[in-house]
Protein backbone atom coordinates (compact mmCIF):
# COMPACT_ATOMS: atom_id res chain seq x y z
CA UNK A 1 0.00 0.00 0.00
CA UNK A 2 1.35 3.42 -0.81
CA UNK A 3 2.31 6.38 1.66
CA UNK A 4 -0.67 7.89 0.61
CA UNK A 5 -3.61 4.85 1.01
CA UNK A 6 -2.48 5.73 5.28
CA UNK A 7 -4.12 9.29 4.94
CA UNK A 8 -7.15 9.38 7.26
CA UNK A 9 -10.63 10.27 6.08
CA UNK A 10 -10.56 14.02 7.27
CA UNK A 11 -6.52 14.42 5.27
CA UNK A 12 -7.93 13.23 2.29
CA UNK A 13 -11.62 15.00 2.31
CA UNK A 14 -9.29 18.16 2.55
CA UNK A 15 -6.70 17.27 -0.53
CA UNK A 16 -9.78 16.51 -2.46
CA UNK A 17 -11.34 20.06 -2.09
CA UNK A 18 -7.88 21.26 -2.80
CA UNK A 19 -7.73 19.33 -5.68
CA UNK A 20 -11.18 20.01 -7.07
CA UNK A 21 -10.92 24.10 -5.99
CA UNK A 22 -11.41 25.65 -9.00
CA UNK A 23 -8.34 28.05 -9.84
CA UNK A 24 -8.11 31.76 -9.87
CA UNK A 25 -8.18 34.06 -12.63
CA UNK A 26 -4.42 34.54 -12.67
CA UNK A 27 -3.44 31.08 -11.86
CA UNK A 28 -2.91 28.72 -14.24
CA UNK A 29 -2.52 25.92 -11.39
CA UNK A 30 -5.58 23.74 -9.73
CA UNK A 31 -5.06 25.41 -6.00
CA UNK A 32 -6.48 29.09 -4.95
CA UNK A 33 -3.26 31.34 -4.67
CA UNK A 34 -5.24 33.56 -2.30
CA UNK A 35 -8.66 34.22 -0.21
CA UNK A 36 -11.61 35.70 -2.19
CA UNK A 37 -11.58 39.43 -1.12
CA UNK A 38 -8.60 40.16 -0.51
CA UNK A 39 -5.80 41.46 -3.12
CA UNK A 40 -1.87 41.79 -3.83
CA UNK A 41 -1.17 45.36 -4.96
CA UNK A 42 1.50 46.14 -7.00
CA UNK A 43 4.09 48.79 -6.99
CA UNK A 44 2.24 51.04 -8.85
CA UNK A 45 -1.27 50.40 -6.76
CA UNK A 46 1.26 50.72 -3.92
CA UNK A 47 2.60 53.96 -5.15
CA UNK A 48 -1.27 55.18 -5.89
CA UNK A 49 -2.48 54.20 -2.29
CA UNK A 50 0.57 55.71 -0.41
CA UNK A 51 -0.45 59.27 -1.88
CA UNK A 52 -3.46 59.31 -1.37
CA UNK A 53 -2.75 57.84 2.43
CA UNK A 54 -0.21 60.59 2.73
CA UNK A 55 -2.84 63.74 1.86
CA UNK A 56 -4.96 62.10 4.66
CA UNK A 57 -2.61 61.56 7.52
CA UNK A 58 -1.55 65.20 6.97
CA UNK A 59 -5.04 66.20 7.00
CA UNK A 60 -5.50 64.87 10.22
CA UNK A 61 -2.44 65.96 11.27
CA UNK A 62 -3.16 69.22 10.60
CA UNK A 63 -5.82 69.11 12.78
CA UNK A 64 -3.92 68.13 15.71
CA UNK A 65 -4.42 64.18 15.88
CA UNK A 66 -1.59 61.80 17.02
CA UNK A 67 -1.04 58.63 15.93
CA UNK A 68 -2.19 55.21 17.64
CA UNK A 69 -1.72 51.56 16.53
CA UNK A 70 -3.80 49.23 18.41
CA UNK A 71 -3.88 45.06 17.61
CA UNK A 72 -4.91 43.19 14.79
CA UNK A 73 -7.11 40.49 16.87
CA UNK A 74 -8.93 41.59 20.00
CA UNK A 75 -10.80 39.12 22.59
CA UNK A 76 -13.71 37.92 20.83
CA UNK A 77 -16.02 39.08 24.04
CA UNK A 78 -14.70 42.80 23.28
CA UNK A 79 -16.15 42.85 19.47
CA UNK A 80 -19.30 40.82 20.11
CA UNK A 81 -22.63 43.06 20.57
CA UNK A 82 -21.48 45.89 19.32
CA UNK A 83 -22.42 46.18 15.52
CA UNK A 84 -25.69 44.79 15.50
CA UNK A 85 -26.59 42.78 12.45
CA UNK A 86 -23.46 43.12 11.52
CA UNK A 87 -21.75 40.93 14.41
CA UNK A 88 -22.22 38.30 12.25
CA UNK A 89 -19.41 38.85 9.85
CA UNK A 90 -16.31 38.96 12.19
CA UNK A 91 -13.74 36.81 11.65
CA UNK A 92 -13.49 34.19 14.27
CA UNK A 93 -9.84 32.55 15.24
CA UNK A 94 -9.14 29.61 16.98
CA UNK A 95 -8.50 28.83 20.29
CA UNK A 96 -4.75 29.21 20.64
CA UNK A 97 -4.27 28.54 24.15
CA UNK A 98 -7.51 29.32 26.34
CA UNK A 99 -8.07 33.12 24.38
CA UNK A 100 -11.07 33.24 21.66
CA UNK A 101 -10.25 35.82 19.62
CA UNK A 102 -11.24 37.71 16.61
CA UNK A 103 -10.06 39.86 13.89
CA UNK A 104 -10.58 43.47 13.99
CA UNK A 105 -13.72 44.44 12.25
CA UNK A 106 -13.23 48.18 12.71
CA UNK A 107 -10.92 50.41 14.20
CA UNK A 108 -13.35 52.44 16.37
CA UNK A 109 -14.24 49.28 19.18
CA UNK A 110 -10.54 48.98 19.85
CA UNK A 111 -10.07 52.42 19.99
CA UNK A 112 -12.38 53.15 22.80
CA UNK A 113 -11.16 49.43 24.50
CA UNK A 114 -7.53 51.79 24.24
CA UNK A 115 -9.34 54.81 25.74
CA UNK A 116 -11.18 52.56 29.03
CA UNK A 117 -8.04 50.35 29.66
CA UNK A 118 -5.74 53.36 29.68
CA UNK A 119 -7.80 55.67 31.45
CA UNK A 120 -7.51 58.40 28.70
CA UNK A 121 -10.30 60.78 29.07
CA UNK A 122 -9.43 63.10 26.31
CA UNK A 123 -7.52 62.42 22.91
CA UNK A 124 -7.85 63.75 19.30
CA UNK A 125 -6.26 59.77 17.36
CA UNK A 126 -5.54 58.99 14.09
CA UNK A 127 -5.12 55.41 12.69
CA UNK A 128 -4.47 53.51 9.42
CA UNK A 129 -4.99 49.82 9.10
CA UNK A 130 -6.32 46.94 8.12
CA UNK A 131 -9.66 45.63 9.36
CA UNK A 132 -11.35 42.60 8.40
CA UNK A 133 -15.17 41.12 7.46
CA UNK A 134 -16.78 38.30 6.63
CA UNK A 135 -19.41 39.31 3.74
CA UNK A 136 -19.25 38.80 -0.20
CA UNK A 137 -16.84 41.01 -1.49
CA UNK A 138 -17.92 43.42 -4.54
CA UNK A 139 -14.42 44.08 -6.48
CA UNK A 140 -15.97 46.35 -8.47
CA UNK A 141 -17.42 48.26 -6.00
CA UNK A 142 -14.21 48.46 -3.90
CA UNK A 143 -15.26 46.23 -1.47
CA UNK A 144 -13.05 43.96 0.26
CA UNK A 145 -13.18 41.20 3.23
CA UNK A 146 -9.62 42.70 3.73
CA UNK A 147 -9.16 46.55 3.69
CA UNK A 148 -7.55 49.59 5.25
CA UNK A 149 -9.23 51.97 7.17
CA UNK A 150 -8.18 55.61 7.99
CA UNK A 151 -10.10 57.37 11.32
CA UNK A 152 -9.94 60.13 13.20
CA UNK A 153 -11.59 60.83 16.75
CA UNK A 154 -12.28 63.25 19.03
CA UNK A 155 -12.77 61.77 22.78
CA UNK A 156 -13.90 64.27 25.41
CA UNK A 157 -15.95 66.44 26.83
CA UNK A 158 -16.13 69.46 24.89
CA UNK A 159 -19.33 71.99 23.80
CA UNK A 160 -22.33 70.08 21.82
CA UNK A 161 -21.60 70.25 18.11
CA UNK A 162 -17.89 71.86 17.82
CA UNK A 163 -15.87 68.24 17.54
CA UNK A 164 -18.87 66.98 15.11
CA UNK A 165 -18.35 70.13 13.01
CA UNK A 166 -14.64 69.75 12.89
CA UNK A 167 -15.15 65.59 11.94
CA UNK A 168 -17.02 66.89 8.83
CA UNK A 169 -14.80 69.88 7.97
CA UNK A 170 -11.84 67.38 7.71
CA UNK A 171 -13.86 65.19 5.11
CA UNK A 172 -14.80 68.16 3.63
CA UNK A 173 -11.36 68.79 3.36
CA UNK A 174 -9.74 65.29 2.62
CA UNK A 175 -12.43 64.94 -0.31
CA UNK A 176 -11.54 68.39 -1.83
CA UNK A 177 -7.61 67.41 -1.71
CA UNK A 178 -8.16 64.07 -3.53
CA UNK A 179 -10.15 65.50 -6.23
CA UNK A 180 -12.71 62.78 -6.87
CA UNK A 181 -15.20 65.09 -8.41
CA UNK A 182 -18.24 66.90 -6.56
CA UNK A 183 -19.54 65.18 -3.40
CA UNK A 184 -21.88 65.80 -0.35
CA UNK A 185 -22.40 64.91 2.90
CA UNK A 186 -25.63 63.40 4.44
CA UNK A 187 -26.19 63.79 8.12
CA UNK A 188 -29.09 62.85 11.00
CA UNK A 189 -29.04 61.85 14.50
CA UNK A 190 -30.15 58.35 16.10
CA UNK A 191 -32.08 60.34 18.42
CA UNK A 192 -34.15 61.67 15.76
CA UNK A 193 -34.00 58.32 13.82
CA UNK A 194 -35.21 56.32 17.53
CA UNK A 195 -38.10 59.25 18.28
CA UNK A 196 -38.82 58.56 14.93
CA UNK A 197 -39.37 55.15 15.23
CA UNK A 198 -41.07 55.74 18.24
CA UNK A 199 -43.83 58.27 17.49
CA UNK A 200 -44.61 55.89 14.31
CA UNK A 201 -45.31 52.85 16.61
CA UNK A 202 -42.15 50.65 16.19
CA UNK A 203 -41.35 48.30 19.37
CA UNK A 204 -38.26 49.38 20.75
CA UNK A 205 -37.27 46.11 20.47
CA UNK A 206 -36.86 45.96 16.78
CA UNK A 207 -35.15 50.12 16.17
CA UNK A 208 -32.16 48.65 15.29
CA UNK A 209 -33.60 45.82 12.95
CA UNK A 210 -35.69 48.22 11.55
CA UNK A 211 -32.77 51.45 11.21
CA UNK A 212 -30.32 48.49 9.49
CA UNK A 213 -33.42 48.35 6.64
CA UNK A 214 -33.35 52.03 6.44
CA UNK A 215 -29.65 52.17 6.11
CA UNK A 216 -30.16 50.50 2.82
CA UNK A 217 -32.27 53.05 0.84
CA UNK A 218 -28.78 54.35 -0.97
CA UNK A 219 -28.63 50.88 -2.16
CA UNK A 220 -32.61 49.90 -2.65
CA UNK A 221 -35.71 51.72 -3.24
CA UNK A 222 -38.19 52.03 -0.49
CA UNK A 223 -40.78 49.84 -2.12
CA UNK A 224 -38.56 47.33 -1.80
CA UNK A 225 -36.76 48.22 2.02
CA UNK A 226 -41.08 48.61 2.38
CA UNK A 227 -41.30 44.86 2.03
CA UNK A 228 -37.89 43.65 4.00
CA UNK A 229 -39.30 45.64 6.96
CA UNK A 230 -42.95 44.39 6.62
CA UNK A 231 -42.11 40.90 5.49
CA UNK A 232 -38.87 39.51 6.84
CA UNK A 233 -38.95 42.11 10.17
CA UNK A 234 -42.72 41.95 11.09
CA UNK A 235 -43.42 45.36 11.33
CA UNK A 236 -46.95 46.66 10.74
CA UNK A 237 -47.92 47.69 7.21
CA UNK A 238 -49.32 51.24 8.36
CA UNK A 239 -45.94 51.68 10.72
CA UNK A 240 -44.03 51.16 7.46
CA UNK A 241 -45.82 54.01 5.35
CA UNK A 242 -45.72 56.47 8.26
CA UNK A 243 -41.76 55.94 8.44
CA UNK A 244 -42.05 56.39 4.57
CA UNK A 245 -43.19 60.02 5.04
CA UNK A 246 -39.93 61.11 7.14
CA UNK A 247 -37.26 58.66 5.42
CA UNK A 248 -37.75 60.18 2.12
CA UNK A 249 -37.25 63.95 3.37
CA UNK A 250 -33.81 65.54 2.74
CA UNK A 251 -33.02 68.85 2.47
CA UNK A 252 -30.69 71.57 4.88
CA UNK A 253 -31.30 73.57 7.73
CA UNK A 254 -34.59 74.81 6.24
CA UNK A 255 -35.58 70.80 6.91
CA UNK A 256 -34.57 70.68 10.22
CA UNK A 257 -36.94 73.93 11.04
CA UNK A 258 -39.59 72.19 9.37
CA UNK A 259 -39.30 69.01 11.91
CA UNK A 260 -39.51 71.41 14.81
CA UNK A 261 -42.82 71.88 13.72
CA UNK A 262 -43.75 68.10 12.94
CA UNK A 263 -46.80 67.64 15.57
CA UNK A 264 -45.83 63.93 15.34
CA UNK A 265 -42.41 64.18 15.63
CA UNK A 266 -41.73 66.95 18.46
CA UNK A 267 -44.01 64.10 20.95
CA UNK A 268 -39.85 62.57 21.41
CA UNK A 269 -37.84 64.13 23.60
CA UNK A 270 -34.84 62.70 22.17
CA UNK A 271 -35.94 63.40 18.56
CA UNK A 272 -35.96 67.13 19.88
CA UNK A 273 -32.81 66.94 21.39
CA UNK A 274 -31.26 65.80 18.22
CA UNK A 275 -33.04 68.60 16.14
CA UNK A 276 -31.73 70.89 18.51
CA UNK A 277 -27.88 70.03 18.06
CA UNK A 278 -28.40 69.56 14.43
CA UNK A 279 -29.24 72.94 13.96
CA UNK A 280 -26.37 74.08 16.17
CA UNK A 281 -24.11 71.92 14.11
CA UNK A 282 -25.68 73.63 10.61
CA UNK A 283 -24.17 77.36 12.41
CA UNK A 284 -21.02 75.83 12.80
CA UNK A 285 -20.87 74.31 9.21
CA UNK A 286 -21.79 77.53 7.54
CA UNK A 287 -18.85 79.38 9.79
CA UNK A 288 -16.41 76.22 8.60
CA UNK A 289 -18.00 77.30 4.96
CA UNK A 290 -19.16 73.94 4.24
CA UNK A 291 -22.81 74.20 4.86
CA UNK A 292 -23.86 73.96 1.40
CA UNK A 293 -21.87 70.66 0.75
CA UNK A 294 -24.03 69.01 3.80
CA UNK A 295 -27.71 68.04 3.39
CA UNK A 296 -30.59 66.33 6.74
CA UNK A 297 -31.63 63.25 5.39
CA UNK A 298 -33.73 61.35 7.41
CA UNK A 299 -33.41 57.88 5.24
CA UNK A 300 -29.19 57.95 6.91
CA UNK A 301 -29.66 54.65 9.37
CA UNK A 302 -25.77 54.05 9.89
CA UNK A 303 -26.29 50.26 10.87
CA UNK A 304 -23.62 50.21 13.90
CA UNK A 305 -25.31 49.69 17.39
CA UNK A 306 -22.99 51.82 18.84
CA UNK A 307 -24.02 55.63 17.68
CA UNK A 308 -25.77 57.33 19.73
CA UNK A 309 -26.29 60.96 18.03
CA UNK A 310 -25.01 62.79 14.74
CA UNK A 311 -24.45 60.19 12.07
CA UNK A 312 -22.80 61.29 8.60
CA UNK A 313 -21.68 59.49 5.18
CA UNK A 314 -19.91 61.12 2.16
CA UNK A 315 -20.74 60.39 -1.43
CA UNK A 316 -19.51 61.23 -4.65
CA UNK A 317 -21.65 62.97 -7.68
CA UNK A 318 -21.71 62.32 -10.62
CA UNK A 319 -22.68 63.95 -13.88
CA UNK A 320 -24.67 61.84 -16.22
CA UNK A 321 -21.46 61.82 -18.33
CA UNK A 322 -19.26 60.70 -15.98
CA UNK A 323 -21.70 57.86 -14.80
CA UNK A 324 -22.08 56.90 -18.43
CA UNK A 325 -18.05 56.57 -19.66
CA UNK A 326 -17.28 55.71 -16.02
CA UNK A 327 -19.57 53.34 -13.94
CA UNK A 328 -17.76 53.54 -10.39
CA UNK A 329 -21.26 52.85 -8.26
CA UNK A 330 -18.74 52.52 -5.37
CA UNK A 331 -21.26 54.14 -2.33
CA UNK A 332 -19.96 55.89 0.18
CA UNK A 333 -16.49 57.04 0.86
CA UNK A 334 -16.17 58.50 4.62
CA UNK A 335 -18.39 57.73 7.33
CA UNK A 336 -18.74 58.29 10.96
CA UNK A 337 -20.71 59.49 14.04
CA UNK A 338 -21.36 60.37 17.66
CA UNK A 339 -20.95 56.93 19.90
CA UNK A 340 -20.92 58.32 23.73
CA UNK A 341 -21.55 55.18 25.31
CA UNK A 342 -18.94 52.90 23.58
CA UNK A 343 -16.07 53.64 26.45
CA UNK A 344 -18.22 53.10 29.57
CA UNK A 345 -19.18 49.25 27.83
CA UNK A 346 -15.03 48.89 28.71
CA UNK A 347 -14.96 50.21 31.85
CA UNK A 348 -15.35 48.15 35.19
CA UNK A 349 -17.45 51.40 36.43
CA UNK A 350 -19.32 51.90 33.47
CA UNK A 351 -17.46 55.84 33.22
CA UNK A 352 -18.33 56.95 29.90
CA UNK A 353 -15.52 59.46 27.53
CA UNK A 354 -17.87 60.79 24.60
CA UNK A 355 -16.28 60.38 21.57
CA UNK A 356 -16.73 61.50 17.74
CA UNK A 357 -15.24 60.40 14.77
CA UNK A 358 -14.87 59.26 10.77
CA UNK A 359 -13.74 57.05 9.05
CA UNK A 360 -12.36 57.31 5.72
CA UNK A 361 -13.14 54.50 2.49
CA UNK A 362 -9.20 54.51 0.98
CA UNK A 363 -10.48 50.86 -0.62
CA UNK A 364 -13.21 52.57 -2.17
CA UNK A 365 -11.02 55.95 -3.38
CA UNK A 366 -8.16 53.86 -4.38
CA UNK A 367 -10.72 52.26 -6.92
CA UNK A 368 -12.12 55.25 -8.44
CA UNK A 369 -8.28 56.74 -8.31
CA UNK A 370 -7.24 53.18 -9.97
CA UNK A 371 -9.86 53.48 -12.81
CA UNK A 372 -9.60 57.58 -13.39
CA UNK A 373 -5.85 56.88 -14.09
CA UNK A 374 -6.87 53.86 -16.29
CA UNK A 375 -8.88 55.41 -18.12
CA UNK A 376 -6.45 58.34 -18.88
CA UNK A 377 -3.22 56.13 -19.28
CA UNK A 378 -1.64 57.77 -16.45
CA UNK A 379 1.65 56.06 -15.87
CA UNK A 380 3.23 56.09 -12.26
CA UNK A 381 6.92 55.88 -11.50
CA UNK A 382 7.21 53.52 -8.65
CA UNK A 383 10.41 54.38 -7.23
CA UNK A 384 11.78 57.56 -6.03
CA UNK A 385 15.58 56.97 -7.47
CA UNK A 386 17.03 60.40 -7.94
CA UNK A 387 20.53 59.04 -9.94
CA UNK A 388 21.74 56.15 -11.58
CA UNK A 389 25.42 55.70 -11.22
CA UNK A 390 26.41 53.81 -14.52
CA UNK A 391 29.66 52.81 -16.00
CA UNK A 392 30.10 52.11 -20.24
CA UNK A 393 33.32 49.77 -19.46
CA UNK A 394 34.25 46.24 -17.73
CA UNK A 395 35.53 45.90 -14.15
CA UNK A 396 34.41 49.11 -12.87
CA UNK A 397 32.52 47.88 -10.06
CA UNK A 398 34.05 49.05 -7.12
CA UNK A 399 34.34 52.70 -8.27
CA UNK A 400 30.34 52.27 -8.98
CA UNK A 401 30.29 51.41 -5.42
CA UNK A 402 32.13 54.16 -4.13
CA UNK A 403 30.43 56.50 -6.18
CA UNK A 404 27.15 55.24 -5.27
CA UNK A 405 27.98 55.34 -1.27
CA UNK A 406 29.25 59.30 -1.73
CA UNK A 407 25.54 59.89 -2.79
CA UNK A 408 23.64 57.94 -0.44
CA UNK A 409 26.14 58.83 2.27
CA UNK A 410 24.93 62.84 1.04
CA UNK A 411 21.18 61.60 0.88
CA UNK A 412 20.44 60.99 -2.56
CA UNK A 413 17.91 58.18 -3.86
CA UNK A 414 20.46 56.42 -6.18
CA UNK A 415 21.00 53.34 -8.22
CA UNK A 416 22.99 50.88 -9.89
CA UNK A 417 22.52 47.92 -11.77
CA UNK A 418 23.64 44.47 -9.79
CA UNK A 419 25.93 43.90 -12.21
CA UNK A 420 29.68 43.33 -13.12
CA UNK A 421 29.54 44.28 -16.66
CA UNK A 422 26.38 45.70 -18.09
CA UNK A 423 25.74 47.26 -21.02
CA UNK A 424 25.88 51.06 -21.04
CA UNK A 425 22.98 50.89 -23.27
CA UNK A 426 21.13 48.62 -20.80
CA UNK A 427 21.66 51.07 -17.99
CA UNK A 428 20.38 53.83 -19.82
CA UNK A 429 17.14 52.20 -20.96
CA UNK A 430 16.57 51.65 -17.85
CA UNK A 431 16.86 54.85 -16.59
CA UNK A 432 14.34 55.74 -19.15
CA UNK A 433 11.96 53.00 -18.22
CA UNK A 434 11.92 54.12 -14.63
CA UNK A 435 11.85 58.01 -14.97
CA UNK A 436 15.23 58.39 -13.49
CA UNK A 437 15.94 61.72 -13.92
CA UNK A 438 19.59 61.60 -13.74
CA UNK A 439 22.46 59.44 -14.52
CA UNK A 440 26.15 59.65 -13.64
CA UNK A 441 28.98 57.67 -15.54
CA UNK A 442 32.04 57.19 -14.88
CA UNK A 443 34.84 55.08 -16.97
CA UNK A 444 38.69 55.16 -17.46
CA UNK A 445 38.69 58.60 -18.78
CA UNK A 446 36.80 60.24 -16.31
CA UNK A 447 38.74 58.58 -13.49
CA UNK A 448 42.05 59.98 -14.89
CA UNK A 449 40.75 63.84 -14.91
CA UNK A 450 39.44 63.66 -11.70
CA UNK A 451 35.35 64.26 -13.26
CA UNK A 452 32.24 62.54 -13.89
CA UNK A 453 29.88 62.78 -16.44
CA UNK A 454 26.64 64.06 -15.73
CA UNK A 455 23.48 62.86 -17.76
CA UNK A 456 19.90 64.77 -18.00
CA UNK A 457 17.53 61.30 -19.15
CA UNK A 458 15.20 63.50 -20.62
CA UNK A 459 17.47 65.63 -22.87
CA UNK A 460 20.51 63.50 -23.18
CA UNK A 461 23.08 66.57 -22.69
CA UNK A 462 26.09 65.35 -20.65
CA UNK A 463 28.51 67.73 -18.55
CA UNK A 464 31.85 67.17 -16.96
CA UNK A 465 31.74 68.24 -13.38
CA UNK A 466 34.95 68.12 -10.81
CA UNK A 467 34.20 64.75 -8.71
CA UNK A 468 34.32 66.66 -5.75
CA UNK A 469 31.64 69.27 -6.63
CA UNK A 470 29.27 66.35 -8.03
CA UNK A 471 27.27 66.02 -5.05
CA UNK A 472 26.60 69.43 -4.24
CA UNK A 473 25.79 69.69 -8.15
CA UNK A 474 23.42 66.70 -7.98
CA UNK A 475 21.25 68.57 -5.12
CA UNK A 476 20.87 72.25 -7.01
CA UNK A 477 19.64 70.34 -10.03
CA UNK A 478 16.87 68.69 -7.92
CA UNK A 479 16.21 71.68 -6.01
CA UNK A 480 15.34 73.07 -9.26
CA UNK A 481 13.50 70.08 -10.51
């Protein structure tokens, strides 16, 4: 009997599904090279993401945020019960000695586990990395099971409405730097969203069933979130239509005035109380000069159990043109609310820090970014090389060498082909290939005088210069560049 007739049942179920796993669009093998939703990027995806990672870490920078890492996998019992419906696509691990644990699906949960376990009661945070989820990815839609996330928060406690303003300037901000196109910003409170459901007769037991239907009317049209709510979700038929007469209302400040005077609506307290700091926030936005890019819409759910006030989401517009030539349905691309409570569910006393925050879609960006420049035939350089040392003669290694360790020793991005002998020719094309913008050579000649040559890729004019001045040479010509 061979090695492998001694496999038990359960090794060879799982070489079989191996075997029989159908193989992946760039893989010309029978076995999956990777997990569906998740991606390899390459260097000039890497290149493209970096940028536009760079213009938001400086945003939030700029507004005074520092910098926090927090772990990949937190105790399952921290992430459990806190995203409602959503719960259900965390990542699970194994039990690797007595700890269940579980990928991060956010970056907010951790953050405010940070913020109890530390005793921080005030912070302004920023953080980049990867989260993880469990639902069917949408490529073309940007959506991942893997993907990076970019936040900022404000914990504290400061005057209603002047972190919430400052949350939406910054998107505001980060969206007019990337320039995606024209976008605006919905906002609402779950205050007004629960007094909603309230005055129109939904149990309290089912708001958040009910708000995670709402939260898909960017994605469905009411008749049909009418019928998930009714059918699936059990809610009365005439509680449906009456939430149908606020859910379709959007509009600015104007709107909020208008539910002030709702004889239905003003019988919530809470609803009031989130009227009232909406239109507090509305002042604020039109002295941040960024009222007009931010609309009330009463259909924004936000499906996370953890908000407890303002809500917002970005989206881009798009011209009829654009949507025609470029179909980039990707939804929304920053995100975020109030969540007050979140802390205190950490803490052994229950103290509460109320926090704010957003979170930035750099999956979602990077896509439209990724198509724009695919569409245009953008090229990116993927390296930063500054100068190419390169020799047109044999056994001149070791001068490359020193030559090359002069200008990184002085700072300068420089290369050199890992080679004893190449081709002059070679080294040049490959300075062209790259975008290098300079090359220095150096041969017999030149090493008798005492000079190198000095090569402009995009003209092709060459210049002695004095070895010894050829660094500080290097750096006026890419001061000037």
């Amino acid at each position: 009997m061979s090695q492998l007739g001694l496999l038990p049942r359960r090794a060879w179920a799982s070489l079989l599904s191996q075997l029989l796993r159908p193989p992946c669009a760039s893989c010309t093998g029978t076995v999956r090279c990777r997990s569906q939703g998740t991606r390899d990027l390459s260097p000039q995806q890497v290149l493209v993401r970096e940028k536009i990672l760079d213009l938001v870490v400086s945003c939030f920078k700029r507004h005074g945020a520092k910098g926090l890492d927090t772990p990949a996998f937190e105790l399952k019992e921290i992430l459990t019960e806190k995203y409602g419906e959503d719960s259900g696509l965390i990542y699970d691990l194994k039990d690797q000695g007595g700890e269940l644990l579980s990928l991060r699906y956010d970056l907010t949960v951790p953050f405010a586990r940070y913020l109890a376990m530390h005793k921080v009661k005030k912070m302004k945070r920023y953080q980049v990395g990867k989260v993880w989820r469990r639902e069917s990815p949408a490529i073309v839609q940007g959506r991942y099971r893997e993907f990076c996330q970019c936040d900022f928060d404000i914990a504290g406690q400061f005057d209603p409405m002047i972190p919430d303003a400052e949350c939406l300037k910054i998107i505001c901000e980060i969206l007019n730097g990337l320039q995606l196109g024209d976008f605006h910003i919905k906002v609402s409170d779950r205050r007004i969203m629960d007094g909603m459901f309230a005055v129109c007769g939904v149990p309290e037991s089912k708001f958040r069933a009910i708000g995670s239907s709402i939260d898909k009317l960017d994605k469905m049209s009411w008749k049909e979130v009418r019928h998930e709510m009714v059918a699936k979700k059990g809610l009365a038929p005439e509680v449906a239509d009456r939430i149908g007469e606020y859910v379709q209302c959007h509009g600015g400040v104007s709107l909020v005035e208008q539910m002030f005077q709702d004889p239905r609506l003003t019988q919530s307290k809470q609803a009031l109380e989130g009227l009232g700091d909406l239109k507090l926030l509305f002042e604020y936005l039109t002295s941040f000069g960024i009222a007009e890019k931010v609309s009330f819409d009463l259909s924004l759910a936000r499906g996370l159990d953890y908000y407890t006030g303002v809500i917002y989401e970005a989206v881009l517009l798009q011209t009829p043109a654009q949507a025609r030539d470029e179909p980039l349905n990707v939804g929304s691309v920053a995100a975020g609310g109030r969540y007050d409570g979140l802390v205190g569910m950490f803490d052994p006393k229950g103290h509460k820090v109320p926090c704010v925050g957003l979170s930035i879609g750099v999956e979602r960006i990077f896509y439209i970014v990724e198509q724009r420049m695919k569409t245009s035939g953008e090229k990116v350089r993927t390296t930063e090389t500054q100068v190419f040392v390169a020799t047109p003669q044999k056994n001149f290694l070791l001068e490359r060498m020193k030559l090359i360790t002069e200008l990184w020793d002085a700072g300068i991005k420089a290369e050199m082909l890992c080679k004893n002998n190449p081709k002059l020719l070679t080294q040049l094309h490959y300075c062209e290939n790259m975008g290098i913008p300079l090359v220095v050579i150096i041969g017999e000649q030149e090493l008798k005088e005492g000079i190198i040559k000095l090569r402009s890729v995009a003209s092709r004019e060459e210049v002695a210069i004095k070895r010894e001045n050829l660094v500080v040479e290097i750096q006026k010509r890419l001061s000037e560049s």
